[in-house]
N, C-alpha and C. Protein backbone atom coordinates (compact mmCIF):
# COMPACT_ATOMS: atom_id res chain seq x y z
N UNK A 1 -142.11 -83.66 -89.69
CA UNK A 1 -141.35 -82.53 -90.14
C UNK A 1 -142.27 -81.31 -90.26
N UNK A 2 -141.69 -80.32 -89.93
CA UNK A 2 -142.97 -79.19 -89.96
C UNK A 2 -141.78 -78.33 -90.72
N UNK A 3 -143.05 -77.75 -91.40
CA UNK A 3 -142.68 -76.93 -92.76
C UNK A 3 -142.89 -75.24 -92.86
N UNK A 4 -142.37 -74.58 -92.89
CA UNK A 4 -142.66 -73.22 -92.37
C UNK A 4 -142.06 -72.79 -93.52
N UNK A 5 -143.24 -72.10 -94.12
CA UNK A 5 -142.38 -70.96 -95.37
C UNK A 5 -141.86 -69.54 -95.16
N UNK A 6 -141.58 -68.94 -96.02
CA UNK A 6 -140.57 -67.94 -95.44
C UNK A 6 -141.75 -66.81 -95.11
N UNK A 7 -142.72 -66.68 -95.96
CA UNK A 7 -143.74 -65.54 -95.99
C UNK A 7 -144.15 -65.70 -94.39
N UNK A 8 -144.30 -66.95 -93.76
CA UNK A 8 -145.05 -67.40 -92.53
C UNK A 8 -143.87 -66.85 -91.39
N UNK A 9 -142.50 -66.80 -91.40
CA UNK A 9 -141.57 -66.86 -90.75
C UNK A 9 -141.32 -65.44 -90.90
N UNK A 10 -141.58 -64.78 -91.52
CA UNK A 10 -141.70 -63.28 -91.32
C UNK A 10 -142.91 -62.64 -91.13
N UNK A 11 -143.34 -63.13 -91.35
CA UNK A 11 -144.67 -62.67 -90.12
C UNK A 11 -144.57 -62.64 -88.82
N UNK A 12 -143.86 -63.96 -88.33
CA UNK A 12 -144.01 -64.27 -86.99
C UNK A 12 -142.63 -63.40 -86.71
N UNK A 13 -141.96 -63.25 -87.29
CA UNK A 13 -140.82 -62.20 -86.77
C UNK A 13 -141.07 -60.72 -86.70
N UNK A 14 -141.90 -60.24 -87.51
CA UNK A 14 -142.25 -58.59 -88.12
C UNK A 14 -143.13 -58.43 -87.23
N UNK A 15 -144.15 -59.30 -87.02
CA UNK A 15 -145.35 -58.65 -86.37
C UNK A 15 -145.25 -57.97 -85.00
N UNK A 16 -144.44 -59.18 -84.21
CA UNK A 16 -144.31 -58.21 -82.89
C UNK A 16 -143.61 -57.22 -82.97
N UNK A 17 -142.95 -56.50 -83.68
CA UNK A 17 -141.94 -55.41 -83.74
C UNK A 17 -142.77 -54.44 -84.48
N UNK A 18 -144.07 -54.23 -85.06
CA UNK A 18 -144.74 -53.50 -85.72
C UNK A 18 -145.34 -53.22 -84.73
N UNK A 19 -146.37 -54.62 -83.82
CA UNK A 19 -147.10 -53.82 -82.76
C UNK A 19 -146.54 -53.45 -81.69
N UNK A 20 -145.20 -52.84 -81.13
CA UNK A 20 -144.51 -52.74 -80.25
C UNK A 20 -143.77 -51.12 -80.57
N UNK A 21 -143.91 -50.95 -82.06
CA UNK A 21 -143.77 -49.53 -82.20
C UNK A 21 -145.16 -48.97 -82.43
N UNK A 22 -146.15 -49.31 -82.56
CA UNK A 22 -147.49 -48.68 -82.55
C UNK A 22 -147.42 -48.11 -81.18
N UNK A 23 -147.38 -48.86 -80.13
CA UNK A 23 -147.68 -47.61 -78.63
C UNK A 23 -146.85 -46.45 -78.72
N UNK A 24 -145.76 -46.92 -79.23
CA UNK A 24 -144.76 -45.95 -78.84
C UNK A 24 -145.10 -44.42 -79.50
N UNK A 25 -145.26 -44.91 -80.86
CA UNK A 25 -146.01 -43.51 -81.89
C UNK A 25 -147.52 -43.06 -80.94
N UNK A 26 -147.84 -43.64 -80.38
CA UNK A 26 -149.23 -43.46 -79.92
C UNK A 26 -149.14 -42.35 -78.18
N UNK A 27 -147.33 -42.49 -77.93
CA UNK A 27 -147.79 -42.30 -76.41
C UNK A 27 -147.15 -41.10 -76.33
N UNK A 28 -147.25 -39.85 -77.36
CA UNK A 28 -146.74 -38.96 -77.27
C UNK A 28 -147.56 -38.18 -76.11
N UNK A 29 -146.80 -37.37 -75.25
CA UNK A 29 -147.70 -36.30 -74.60
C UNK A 29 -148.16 -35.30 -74.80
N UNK A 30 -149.53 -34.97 -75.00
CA UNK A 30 -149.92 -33.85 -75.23
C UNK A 30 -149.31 -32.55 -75.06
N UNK A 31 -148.27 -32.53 -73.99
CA UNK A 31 -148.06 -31.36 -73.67
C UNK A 31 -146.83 -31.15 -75.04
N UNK A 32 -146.30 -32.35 -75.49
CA UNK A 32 -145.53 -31.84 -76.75
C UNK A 32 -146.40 -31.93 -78.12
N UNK A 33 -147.08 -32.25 -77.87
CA UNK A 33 -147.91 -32.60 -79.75
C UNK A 33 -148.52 -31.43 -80.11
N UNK A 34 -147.36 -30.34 -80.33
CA UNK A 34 -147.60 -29.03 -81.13
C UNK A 34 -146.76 -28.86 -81.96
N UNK A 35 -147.26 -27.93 -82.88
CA UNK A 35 -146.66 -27.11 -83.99
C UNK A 35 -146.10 -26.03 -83.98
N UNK A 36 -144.63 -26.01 -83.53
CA UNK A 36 -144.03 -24.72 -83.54
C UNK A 36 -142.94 -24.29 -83.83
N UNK A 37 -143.17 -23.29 -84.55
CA UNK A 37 -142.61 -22.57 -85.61
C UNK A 37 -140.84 -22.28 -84.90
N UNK A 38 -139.66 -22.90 -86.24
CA UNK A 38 -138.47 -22.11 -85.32
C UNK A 38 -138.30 -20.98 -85.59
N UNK A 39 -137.46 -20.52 -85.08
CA UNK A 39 -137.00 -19.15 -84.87
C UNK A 39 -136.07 -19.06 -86.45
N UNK A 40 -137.02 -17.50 -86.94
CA UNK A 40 -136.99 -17.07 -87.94
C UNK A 40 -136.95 -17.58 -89.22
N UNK A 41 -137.84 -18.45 -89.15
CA UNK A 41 -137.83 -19.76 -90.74
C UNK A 41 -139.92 -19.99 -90.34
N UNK A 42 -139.94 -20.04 -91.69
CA UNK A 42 -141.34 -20.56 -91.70
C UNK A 42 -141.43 -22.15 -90.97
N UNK A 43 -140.52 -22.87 -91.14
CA UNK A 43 -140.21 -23.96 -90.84
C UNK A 43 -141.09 -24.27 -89.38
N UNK A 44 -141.71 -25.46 -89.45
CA UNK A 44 -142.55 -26.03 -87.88
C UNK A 44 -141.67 -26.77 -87.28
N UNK A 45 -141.80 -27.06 -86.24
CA UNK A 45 -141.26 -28.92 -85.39
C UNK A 45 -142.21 -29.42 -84.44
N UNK A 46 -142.73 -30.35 -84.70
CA UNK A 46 -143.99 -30.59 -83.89
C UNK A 46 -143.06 -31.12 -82.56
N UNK A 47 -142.85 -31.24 -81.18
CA UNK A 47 -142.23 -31.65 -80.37
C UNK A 47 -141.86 -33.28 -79.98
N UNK A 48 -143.32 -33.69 -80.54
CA UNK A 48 -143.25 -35.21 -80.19
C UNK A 48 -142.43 -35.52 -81.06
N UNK A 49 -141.72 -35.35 -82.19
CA UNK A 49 -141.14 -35.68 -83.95
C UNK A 49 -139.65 -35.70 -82.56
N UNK A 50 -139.54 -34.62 -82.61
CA UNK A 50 -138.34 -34.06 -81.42
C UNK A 50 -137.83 -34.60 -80.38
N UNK A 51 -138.81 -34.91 -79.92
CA UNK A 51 -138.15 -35.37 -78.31
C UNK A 51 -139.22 -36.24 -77.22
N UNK A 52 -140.17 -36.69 -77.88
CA UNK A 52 -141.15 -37.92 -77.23
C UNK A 52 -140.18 -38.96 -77.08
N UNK A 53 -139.82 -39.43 -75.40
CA UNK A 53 -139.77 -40.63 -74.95
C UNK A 53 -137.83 -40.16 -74.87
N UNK A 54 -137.49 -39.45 -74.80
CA UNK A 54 -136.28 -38.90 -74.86
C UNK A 54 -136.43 -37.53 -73.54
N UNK A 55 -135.43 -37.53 -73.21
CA UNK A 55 -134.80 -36.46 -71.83
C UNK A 55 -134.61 -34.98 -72.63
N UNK A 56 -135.15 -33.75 -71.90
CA UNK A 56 -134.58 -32.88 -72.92
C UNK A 56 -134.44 -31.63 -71.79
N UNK A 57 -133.29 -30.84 -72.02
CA UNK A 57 -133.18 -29.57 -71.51
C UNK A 57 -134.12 -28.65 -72.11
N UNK A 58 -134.67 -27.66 -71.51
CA UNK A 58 -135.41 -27.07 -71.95
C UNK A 58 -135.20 -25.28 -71.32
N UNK A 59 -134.86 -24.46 -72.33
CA UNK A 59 -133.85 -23.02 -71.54
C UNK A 59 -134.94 -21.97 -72.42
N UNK A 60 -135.52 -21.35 -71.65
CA UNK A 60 -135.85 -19.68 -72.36
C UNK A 60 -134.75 -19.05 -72.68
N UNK A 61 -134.93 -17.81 -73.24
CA UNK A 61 -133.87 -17.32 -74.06
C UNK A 61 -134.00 -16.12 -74.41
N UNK A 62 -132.84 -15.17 -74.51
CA UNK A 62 -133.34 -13.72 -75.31
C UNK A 62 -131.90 -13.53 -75.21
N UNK A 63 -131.89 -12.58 -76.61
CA UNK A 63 -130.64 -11.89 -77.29
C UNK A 63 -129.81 -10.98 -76.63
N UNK A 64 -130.13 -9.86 -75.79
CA UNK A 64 -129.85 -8.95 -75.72
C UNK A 64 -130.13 -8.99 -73.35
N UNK A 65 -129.33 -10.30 -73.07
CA UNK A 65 -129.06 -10.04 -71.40
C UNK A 65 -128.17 -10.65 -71.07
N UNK A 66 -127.67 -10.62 -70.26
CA UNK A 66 -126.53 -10.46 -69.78
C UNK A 66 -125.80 -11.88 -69.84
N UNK A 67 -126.82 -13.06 -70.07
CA UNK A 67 -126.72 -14.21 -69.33
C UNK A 67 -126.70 -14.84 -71.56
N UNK A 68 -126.77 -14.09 -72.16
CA UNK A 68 -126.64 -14.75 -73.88
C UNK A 68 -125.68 -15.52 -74.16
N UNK A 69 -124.48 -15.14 -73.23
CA UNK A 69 -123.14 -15.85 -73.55
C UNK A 69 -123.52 -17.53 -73.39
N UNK A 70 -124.77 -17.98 -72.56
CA UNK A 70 -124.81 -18.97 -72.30
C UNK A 70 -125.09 -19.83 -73.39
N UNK A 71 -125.43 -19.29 -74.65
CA UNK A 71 -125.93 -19.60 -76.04
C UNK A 71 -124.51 -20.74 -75.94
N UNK A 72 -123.22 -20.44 -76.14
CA UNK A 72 -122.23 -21.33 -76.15
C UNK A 72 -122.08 -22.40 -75.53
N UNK A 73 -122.47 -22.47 -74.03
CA UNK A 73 -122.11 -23.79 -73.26
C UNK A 73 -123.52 -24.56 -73.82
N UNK A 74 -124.43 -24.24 -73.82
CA UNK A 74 -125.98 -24.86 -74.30
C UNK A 74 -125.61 -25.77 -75.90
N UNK A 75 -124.80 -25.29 -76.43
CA UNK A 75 -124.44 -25.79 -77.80
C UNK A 75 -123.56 -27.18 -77.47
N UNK A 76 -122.72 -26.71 -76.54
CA UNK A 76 -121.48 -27.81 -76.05
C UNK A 76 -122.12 -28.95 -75.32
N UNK A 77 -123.43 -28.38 -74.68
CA UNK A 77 -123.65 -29.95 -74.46
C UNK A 77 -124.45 -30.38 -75.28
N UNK A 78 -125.15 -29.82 -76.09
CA UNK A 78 -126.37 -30.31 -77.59
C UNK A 78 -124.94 -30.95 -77.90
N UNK A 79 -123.63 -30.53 -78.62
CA UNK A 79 -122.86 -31.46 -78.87
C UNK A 79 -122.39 -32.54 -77.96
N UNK A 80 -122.36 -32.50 -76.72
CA UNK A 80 -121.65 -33.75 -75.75
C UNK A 80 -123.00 -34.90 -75.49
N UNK A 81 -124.33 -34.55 -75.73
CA UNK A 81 -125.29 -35.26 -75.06
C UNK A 81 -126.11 -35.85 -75.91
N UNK A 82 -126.37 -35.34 -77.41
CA UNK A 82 -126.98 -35.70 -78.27
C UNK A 82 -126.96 -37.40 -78.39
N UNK A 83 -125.89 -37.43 -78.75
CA UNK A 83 -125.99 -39.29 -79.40
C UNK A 83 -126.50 -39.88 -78.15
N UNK A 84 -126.59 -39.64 -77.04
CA UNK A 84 -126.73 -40.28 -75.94
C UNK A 84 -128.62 -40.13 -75.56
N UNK A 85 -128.97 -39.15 -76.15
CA UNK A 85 -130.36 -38.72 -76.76
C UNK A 85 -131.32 -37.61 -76.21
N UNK A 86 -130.23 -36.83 -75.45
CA UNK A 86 -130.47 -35.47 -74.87
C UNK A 86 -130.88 -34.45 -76.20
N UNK A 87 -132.30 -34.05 -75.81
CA UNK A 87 -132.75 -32.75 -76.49
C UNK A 87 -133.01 -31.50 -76.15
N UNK A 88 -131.86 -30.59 -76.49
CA UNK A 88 -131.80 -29.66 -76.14
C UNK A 88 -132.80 -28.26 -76.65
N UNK A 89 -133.60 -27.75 -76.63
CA UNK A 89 -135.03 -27.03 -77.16
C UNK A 89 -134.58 -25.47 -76.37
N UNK A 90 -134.36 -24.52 -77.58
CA UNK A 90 -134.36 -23.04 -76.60
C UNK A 90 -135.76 -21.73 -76.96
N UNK A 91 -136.10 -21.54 -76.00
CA UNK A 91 -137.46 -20.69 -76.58
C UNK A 91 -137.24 -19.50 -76.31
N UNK A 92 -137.37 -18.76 -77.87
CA UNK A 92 -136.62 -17.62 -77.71
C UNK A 92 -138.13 -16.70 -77.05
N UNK A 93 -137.80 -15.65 -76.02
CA UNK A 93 -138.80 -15.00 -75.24
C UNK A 93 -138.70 -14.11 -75.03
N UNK A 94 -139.97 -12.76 -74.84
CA UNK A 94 -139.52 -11.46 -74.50
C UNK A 94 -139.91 -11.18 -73.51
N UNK A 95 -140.33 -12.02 -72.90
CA UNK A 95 -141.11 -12.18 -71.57
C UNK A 95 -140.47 -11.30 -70.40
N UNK A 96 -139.32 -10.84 -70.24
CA UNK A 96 -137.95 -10.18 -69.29
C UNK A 96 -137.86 -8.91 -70.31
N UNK A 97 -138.23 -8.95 -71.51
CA UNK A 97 -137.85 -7.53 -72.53
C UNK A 97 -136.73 -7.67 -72.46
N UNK A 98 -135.94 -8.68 -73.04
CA UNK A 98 -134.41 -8.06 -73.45
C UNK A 98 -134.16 -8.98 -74.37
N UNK A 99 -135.10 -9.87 -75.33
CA UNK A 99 -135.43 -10.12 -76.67
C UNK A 99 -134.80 -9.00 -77.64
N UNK A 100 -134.39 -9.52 -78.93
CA UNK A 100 -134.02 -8.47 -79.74
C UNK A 100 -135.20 -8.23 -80.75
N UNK A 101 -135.15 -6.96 -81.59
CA UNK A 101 -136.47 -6.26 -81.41
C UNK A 101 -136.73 -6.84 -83.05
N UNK A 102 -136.39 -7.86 -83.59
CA UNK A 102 -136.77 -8.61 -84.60
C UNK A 102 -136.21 -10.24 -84.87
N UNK A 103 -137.29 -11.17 -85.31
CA UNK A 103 -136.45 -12.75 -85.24
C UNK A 103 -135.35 -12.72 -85.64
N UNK A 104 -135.18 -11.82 -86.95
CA UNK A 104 -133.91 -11.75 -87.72
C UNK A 104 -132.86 -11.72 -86.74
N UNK A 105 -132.41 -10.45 -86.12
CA UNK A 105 -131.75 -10.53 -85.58
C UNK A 105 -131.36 -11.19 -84.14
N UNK A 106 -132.38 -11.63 -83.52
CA UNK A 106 -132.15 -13.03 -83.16
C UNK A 106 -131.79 -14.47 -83.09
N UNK A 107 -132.37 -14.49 -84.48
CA UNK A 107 -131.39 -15.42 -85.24
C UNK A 107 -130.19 -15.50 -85.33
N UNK A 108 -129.63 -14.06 -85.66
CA UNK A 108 -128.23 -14.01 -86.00
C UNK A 108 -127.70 -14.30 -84.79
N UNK A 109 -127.76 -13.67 -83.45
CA UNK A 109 -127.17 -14.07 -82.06
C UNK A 109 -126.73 -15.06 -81.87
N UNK A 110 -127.79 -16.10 -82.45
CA UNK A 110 -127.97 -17.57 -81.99
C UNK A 110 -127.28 -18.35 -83.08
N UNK A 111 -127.73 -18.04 -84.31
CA UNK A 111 -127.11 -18.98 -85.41
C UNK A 111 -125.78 -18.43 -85.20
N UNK A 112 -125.43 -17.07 -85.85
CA UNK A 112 -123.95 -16.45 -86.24
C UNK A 112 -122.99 -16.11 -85.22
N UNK A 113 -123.93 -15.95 -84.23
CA UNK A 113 -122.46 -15.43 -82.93
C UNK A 113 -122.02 -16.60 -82.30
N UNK A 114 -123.15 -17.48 -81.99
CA UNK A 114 -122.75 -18.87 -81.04
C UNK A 114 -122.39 -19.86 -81.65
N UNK A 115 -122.84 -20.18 -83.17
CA UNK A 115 -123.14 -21.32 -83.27
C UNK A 115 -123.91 -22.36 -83.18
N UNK A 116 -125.46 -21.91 -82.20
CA UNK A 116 -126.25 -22.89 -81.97
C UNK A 116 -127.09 -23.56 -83.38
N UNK A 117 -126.78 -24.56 -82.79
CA UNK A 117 -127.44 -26.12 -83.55
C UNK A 117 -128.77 -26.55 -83.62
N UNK A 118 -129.10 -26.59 -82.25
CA UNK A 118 -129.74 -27.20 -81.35
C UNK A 118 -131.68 -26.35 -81.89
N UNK A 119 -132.66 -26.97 -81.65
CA UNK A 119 -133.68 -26.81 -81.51
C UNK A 119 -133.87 -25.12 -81.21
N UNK A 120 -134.18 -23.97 -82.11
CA UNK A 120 -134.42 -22.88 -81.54
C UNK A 120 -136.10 -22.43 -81.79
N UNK A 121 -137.14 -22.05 -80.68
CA UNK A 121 -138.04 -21.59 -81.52
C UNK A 121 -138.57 -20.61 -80.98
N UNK A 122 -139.52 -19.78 -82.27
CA UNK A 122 -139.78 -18.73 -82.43
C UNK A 122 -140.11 -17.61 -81.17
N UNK A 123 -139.88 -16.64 -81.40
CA UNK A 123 -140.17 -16.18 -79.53
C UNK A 123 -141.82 -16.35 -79.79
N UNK A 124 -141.70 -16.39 -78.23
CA UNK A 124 -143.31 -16.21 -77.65
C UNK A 124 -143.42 -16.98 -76.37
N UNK A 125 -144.24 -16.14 -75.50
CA UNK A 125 -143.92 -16.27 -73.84
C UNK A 125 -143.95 -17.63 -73.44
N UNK A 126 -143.34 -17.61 -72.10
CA UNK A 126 -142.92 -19.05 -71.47
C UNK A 126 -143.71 -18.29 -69.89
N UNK A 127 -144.18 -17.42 -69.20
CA UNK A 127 -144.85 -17.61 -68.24
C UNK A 127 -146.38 -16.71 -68.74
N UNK A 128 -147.12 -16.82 -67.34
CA UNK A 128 -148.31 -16.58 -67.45
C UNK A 128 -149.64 -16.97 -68.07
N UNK A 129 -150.39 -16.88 -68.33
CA UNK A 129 -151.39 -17.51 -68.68
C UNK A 129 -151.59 -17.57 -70.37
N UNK A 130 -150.73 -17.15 -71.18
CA UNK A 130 -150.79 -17.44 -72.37
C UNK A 130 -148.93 -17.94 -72.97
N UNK A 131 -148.72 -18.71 -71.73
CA UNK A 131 -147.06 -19.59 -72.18
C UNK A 131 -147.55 -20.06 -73.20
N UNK A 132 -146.19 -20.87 -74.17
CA UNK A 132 -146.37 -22.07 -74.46
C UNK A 132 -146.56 -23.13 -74.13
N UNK A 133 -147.28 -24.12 -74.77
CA UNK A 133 -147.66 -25.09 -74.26
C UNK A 133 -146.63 -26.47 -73.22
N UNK A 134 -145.86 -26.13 -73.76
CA UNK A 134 -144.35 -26.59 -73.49
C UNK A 134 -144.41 -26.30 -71.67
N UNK A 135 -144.04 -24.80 -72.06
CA UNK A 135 -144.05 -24.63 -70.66
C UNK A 135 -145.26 -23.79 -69.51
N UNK A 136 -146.28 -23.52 -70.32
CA UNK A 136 -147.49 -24.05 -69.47
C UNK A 136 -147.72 -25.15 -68.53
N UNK A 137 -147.14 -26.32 -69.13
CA UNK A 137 -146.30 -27.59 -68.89
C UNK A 137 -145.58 -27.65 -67.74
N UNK A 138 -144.79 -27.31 -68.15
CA UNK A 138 -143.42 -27.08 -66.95
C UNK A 138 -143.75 -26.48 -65.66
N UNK A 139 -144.30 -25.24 -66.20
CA UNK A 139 -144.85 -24.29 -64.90
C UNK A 139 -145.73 -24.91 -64.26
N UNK A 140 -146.63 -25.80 -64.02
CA UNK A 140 -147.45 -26.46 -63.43
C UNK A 140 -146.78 -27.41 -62.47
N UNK A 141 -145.42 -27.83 -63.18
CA UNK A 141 -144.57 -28.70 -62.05
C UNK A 141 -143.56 -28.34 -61.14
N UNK A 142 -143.04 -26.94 -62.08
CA UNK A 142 -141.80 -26.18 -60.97
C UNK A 142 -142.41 -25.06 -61.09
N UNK A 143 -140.76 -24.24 -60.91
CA UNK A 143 -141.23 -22.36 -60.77
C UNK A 143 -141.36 -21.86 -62.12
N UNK A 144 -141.79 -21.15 -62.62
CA UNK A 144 -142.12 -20.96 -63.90
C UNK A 144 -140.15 -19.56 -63.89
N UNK A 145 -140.17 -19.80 -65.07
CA UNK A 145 -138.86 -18.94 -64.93
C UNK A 145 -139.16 -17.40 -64.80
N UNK A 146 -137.99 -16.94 -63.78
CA UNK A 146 -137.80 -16.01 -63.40
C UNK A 146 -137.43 -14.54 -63.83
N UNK A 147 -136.34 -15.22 -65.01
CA UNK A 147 -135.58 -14.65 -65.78
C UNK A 147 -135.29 -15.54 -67.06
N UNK A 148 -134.04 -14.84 -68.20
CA UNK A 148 -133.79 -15.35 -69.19
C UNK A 148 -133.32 -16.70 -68.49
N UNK A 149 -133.16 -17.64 -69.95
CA UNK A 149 -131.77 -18.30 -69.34
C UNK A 149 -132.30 -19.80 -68.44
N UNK A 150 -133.49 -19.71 -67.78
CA UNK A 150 -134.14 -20.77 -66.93
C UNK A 150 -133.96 -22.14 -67.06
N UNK A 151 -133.07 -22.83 -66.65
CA UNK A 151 -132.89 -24.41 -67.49
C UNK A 151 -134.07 -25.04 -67.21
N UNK A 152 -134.76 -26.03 -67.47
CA UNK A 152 -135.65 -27.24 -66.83
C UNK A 152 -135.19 -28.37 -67.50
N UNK A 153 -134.62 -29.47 -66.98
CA UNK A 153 -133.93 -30.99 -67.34
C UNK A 153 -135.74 -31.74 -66.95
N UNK A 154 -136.18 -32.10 -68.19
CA UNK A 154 -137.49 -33.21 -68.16
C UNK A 154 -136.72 -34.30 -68.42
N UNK A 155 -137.38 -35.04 -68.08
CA UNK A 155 -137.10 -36.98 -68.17
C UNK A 155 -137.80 -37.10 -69.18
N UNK A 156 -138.00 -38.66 -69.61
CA UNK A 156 -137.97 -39.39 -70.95
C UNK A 156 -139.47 -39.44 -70.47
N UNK A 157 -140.23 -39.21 -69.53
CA UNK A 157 -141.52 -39.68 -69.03
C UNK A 157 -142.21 -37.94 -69.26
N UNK A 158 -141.56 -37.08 -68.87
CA UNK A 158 -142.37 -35.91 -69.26
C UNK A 158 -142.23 -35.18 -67.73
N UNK A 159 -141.62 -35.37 -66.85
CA UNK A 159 -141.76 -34.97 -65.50
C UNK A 159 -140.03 -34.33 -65.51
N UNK A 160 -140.52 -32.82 -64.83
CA UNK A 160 -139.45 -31.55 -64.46
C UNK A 160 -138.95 -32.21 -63.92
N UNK A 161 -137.53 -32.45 -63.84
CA UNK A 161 -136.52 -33.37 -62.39
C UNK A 161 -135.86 -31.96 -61.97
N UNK A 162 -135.34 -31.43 -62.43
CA UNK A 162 -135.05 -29.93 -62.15
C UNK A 162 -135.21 -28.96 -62.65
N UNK A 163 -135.01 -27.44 -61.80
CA UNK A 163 -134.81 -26.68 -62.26
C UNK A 163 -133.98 -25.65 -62.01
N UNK A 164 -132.86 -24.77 -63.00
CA UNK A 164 -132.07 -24.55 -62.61
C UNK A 164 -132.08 -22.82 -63.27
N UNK A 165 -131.83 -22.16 -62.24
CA UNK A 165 -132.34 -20.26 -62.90
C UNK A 165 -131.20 -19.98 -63.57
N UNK A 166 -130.94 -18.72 -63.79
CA UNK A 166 -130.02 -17.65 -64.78
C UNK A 166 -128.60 -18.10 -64.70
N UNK A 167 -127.99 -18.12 -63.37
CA UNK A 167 -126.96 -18.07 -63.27
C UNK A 167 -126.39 -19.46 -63.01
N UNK A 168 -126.99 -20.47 -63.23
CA UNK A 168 -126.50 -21.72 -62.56
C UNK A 168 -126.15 -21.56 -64.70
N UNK A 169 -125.07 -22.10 -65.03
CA UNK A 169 -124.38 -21.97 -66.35
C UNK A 169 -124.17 -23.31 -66.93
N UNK A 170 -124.62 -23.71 -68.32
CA UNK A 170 -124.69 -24.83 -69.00
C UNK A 170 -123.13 -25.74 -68.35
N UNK A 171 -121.94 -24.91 -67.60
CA UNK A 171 -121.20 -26.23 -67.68
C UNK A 171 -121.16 -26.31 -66.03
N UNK A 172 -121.92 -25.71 -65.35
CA UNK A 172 -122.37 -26.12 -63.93
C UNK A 172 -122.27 -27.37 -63.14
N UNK A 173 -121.16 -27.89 -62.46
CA UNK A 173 -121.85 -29.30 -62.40
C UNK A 173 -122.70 -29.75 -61.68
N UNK A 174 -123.95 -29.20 -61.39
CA UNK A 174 -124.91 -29.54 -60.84
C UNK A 174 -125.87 -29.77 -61.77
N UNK A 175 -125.51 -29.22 -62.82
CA UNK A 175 -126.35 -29.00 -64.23
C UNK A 175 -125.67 -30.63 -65.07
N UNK A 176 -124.67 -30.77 -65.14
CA UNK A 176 -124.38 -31.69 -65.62
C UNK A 176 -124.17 -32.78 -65.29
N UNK A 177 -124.62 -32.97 -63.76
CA UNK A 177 -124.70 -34.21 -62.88
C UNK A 177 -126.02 -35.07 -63.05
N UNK A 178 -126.86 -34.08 -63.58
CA UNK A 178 -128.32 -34.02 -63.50
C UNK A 178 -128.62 -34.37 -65.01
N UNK A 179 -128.24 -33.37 -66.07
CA UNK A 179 -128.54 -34.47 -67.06
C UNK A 179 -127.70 -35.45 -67.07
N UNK A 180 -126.31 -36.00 -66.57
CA UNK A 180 -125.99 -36.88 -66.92
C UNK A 180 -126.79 -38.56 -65.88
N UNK A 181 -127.57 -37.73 -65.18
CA UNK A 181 -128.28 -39.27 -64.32
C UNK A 181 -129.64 -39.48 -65.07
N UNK A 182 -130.08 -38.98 -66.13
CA UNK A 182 -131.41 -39.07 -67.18
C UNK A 182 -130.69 -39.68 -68.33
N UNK A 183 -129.71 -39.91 -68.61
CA UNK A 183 -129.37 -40.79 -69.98
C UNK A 183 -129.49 -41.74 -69.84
């Protein structure tokens, strides 16, 4: 008869499930393991906390062009894609100059006119040699954006699968064919 106590029988159950989330905490990518600040809150989000090992849209942004209305469909799919584990991240930018000329009221665009939910952070550029790291990132794998508005759909691995400019619109279905083959 072999005798197994309970302390012994949870061990042998716990352990592999402890060392099996250790890689996982461990295999964040550098290109997300930053600290950055959202839009208009002292508040940080380090990226890996966010969206390590998860698919995420990723859209520059500014208040005041033509293409803002898109603030709405960007929300609709943060609501349609979320549970499924789509992270939607918008970086607000003045990079095009048509940023509004304080976070505050940037904020308001985004929080009070649209509704957005979703991941917003603080402006500060997405091309050239002092992007964010994010998309320092990005730009190394596609076109670095052109204009506001720039979608990039990353995979759960960290690799651009597309990219989609100004006018291609959050309910696009080329846009939504595409994240829906990364869930």
């Amino acid at each position: 008869m072999i005798r197994v106590t309970i302390g012994l029988l949870l061990t042998i159950l716990v352990t592999p499930a402890i060392q099996a989330s250790e890689p996982e905490a461990a295999a964040c990518p550098a290109f997300l393991d930053h600290d950055l600040r959202k839009l208009h809150s002292t508040d940080a989000v380090n990226l890996c906390d966010l969206a390590a090992g998860k698919p995420m849209l990723v859209v520059n942004t500014a208040s005041h062009c033509g293409y803002t209305g898109q603030f709405g469909g960007l929300q609709a799919i943060h609501d349609q894609y979320r549970d499924q584990g789509l992270v939607v991240v918008g970086f607000a930018s003045n990079d095009f100059r048509q940023e509004a000329s304080s976070e505050k009221e940037a904020a308001s665009v985004c929080y009070k006119n649209f509704g957005v939910e979703f991941t917003m952070i603080a402006p500060g550029p997405v091309t050239g040699a002092d992007a964010t790291p994010l998309f320092a990132y990005i730009n190394e794998q596609s076109t670095p954006p052109q204009w506001n508005f720039s979608k990039y759909l990353v995979d759960r691995n960290g690799q651009v699968l597309e990219a989609f400019p100004s006018w291609v619109g959050p309910s696009d279905p080329k846009l939504i064919r595409a994240i829906e083959s990364v869930l």
